[in-house]
N, C-alpha and C. Protein backbone atom coordinates (compact mmCIF):
# COMPACT_ATOMS: atom_id res chain seq x y z
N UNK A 1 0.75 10.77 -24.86
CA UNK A 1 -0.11 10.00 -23.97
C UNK A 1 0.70 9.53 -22.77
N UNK A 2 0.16 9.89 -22.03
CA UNK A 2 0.79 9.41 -20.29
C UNK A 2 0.42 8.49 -20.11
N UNK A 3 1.00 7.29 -19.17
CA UNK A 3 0.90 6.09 -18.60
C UNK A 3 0.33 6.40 -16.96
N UNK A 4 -0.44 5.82 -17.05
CA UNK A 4 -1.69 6.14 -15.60
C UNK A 4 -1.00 4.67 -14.70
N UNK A 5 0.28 4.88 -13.65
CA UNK A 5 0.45 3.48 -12.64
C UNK A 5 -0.95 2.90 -11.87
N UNK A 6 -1.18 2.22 -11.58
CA UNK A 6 -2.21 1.83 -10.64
C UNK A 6 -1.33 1.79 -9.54
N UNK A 7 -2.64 1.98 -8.37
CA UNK A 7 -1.99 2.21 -6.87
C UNK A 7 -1.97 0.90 -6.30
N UNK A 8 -0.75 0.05 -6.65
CA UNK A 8 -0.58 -1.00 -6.67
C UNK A 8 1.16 -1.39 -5.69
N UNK A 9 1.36 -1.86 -4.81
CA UNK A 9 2.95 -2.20 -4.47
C UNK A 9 3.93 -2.82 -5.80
N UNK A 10 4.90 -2.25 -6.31
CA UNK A 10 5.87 -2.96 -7.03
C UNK A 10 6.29 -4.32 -6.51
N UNK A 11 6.09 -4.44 -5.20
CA UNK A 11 7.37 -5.74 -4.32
C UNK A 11 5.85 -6.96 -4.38
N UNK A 12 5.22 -6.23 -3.21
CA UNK A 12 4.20 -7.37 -2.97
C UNK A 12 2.68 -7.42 -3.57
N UNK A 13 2.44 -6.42 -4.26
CA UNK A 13 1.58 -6.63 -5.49
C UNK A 13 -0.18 -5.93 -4.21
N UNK A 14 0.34 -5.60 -3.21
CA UNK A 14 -0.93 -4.99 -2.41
C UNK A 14 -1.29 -3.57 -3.22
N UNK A 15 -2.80 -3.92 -3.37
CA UNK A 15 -3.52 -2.78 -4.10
C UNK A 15 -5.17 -2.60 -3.22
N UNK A 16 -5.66 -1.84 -4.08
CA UNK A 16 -6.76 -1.18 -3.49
C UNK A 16 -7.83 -2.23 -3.41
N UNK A 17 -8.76 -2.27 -2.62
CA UNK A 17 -9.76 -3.15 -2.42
C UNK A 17 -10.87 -2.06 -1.68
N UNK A 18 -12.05 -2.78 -2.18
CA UNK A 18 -13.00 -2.72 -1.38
C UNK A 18 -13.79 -3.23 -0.41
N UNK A 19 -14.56 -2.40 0.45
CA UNK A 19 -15.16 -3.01 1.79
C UNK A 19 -16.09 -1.95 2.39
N UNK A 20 -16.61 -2.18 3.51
CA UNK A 20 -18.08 -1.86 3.85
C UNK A 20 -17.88 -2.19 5.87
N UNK A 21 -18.41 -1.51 5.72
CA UNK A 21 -19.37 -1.38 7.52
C UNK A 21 -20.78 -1.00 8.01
N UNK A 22 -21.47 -1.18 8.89
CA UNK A 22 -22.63 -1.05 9.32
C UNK A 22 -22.99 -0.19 10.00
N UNK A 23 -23.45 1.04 9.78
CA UNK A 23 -23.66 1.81 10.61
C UNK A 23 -25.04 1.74 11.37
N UNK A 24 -25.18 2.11 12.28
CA UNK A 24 -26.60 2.02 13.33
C UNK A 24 -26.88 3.38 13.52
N UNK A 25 -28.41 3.73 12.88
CA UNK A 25 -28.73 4.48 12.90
C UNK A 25 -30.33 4.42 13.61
N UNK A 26 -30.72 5.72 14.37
CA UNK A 26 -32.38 5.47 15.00
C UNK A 26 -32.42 5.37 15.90
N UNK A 27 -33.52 4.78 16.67
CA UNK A 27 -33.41 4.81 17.99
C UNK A 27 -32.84 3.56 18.79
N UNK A 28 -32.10 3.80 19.38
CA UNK A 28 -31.01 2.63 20.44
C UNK A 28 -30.53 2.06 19.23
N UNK A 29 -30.45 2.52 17.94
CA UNK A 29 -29.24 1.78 17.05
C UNK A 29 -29.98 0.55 16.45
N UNK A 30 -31.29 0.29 16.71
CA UNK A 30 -32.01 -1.06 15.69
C UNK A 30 -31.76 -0.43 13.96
N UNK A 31 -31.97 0.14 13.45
CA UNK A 31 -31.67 0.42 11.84
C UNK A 31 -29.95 0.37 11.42
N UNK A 32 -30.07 -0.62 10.64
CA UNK A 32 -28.82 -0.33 10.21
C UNK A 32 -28.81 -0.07 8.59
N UNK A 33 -27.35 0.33 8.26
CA UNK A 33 -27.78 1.02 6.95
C UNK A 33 -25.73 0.63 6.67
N UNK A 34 -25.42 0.02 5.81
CA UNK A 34 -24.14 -0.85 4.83
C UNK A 34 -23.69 0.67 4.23
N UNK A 35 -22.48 0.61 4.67
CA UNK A 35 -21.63 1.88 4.12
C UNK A 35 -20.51 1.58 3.53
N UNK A 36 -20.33 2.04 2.03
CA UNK A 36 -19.26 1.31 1.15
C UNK A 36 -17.87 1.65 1.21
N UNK A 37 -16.99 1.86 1.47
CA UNK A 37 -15.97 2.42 1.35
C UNK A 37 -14.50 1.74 0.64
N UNK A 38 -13.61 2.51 0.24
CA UNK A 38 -12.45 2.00 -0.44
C UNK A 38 -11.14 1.67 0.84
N UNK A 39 -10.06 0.57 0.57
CA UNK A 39 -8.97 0.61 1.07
C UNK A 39 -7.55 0.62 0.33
N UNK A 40 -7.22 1.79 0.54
CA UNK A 40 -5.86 2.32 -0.54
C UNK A 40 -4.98 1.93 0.36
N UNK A 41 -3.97 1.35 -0.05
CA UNK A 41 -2.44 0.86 0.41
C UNK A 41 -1.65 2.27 0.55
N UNK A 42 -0.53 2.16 1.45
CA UNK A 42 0.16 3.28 1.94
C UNK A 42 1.13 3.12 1.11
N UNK A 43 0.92 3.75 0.17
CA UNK A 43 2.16 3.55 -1.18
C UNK A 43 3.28 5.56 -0.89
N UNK A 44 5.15 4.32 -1.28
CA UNK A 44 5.41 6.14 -1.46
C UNK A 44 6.47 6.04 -2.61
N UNK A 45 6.65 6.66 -3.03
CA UNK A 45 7.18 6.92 -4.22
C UNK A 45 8.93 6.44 -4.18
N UNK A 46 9.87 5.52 -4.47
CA UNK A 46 10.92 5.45 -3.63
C UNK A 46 11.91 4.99 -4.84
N UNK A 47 13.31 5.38 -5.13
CA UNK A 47 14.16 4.99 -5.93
C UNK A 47 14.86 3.74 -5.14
N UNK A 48 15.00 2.76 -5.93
CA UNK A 48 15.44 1.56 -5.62
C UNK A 48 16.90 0.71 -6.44
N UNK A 49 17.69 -0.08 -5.73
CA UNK A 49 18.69 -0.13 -6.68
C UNK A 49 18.36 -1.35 -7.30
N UNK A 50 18.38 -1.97 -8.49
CA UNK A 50 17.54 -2.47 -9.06
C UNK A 50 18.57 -3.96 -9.31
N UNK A 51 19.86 -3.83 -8.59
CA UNK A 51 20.51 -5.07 -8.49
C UNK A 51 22.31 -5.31 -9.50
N UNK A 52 21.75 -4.91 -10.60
CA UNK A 52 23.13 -4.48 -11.37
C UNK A 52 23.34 -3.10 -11.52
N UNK A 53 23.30 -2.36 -10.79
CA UNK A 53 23.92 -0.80 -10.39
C UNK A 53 22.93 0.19 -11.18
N UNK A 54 21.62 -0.11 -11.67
CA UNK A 54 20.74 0.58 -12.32
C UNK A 54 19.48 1.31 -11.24
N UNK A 55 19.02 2.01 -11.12
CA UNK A 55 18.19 2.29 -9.72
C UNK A 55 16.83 2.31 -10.79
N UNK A 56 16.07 2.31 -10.11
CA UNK A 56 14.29 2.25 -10.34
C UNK A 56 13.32 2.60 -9.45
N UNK A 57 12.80 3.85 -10.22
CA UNK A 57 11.76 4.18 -9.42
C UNK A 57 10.44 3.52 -9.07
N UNK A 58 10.09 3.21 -8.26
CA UNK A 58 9.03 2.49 -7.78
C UNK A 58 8.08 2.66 -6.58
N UNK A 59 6.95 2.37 -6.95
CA UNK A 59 5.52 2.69 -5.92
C UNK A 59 5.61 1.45 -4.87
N UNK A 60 6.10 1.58 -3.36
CA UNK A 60 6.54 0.77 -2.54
C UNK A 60 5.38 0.72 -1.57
N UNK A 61 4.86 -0.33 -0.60
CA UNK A 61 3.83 -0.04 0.13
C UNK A 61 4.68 0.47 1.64
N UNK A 62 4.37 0.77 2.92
CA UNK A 62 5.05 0.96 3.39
C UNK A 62 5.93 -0.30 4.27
N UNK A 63 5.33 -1.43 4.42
CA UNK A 63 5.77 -2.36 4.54
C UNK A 63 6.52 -3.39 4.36
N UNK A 64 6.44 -2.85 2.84
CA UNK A 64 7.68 -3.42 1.60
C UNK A 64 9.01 -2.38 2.02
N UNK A 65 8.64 -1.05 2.45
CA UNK A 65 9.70 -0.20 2.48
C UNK A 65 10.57 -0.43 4.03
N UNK A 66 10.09 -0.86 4.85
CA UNK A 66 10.30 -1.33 6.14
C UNK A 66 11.49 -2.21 5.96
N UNK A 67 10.44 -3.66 5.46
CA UNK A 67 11.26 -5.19 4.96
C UNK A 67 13.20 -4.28 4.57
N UNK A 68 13.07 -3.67 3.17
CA UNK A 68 13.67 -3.05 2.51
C UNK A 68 14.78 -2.59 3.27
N UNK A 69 14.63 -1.29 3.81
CA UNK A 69 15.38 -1.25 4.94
C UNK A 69 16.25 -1.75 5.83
N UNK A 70 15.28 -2.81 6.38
CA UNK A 70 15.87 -3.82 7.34
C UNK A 70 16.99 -4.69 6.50
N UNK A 71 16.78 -5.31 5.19
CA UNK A 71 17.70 -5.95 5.11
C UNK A 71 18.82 -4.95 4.36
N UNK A 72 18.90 -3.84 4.53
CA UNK A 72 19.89 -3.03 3.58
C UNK A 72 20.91 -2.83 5.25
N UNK A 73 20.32 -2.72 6.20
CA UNK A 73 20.84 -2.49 7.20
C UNK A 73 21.86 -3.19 7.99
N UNK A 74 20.84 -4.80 7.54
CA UNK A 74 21.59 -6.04 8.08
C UNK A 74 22.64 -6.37 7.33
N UNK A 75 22.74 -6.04 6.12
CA UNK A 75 24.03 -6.19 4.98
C UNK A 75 24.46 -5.10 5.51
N UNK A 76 25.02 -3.74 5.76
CA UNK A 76 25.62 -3.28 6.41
C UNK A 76 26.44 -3.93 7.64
N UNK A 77 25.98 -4.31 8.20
CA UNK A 77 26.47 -4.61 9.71
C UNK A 77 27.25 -5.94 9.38
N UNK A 78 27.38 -6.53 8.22
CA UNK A 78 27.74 -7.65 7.93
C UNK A 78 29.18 -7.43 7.57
C-alpha cells in the first residue's frame, strides 16, 4: 500500500482551496452564471537538509523555495 502526500507545502502548510467567478453571459452580459474552480499551490519536489546532516525530501511551495534560498545564500556570504 502506497502513501498518497496531499498537495500540501511541508514549510508553510499552503494547500489547495477552493473558489469561483462570475461569468457574464447573453446579451450586454446581464446573465450571470458562478463558475467553480480549484486553486493548487505551486508545489516542487525538493531535497532539503534537514539540520543534523540528514536531507529530506519534501513538497515545497514555490515561495517557501525562494525564502529557502535566500537564506542559504545569506549564510554563504557570511
Amino acid at each position: 500500500m502506497r502513501f498518497i502526500m496531499p498537495r500540501e507545502c511541508g514549510i508553510c502548510g499552503k494547500k489547495t482551496i477552493t473558489g469561483g467567478r462570475e461569468r457574464r453571459t447573453g446579451t450586454r452580459g446581464f446573465l450571470k452564471k458562478r463558475i467553480k474552480r480549484i486553486f493548487k499551490p505551486n508545489l516542487r519536489r525538493v531535497t532539503v537538509d534537514a539540520g543534523d546532516g540528514k536531507k529530506k525530501r519534501m513538497r515545497i511551495c514555490t515561495r517557501c523555495l525562494r525564502t529557502l534560498k535566500k537564506k542559504i545564500r545569506e549564510k554563504a556570504e557570511k
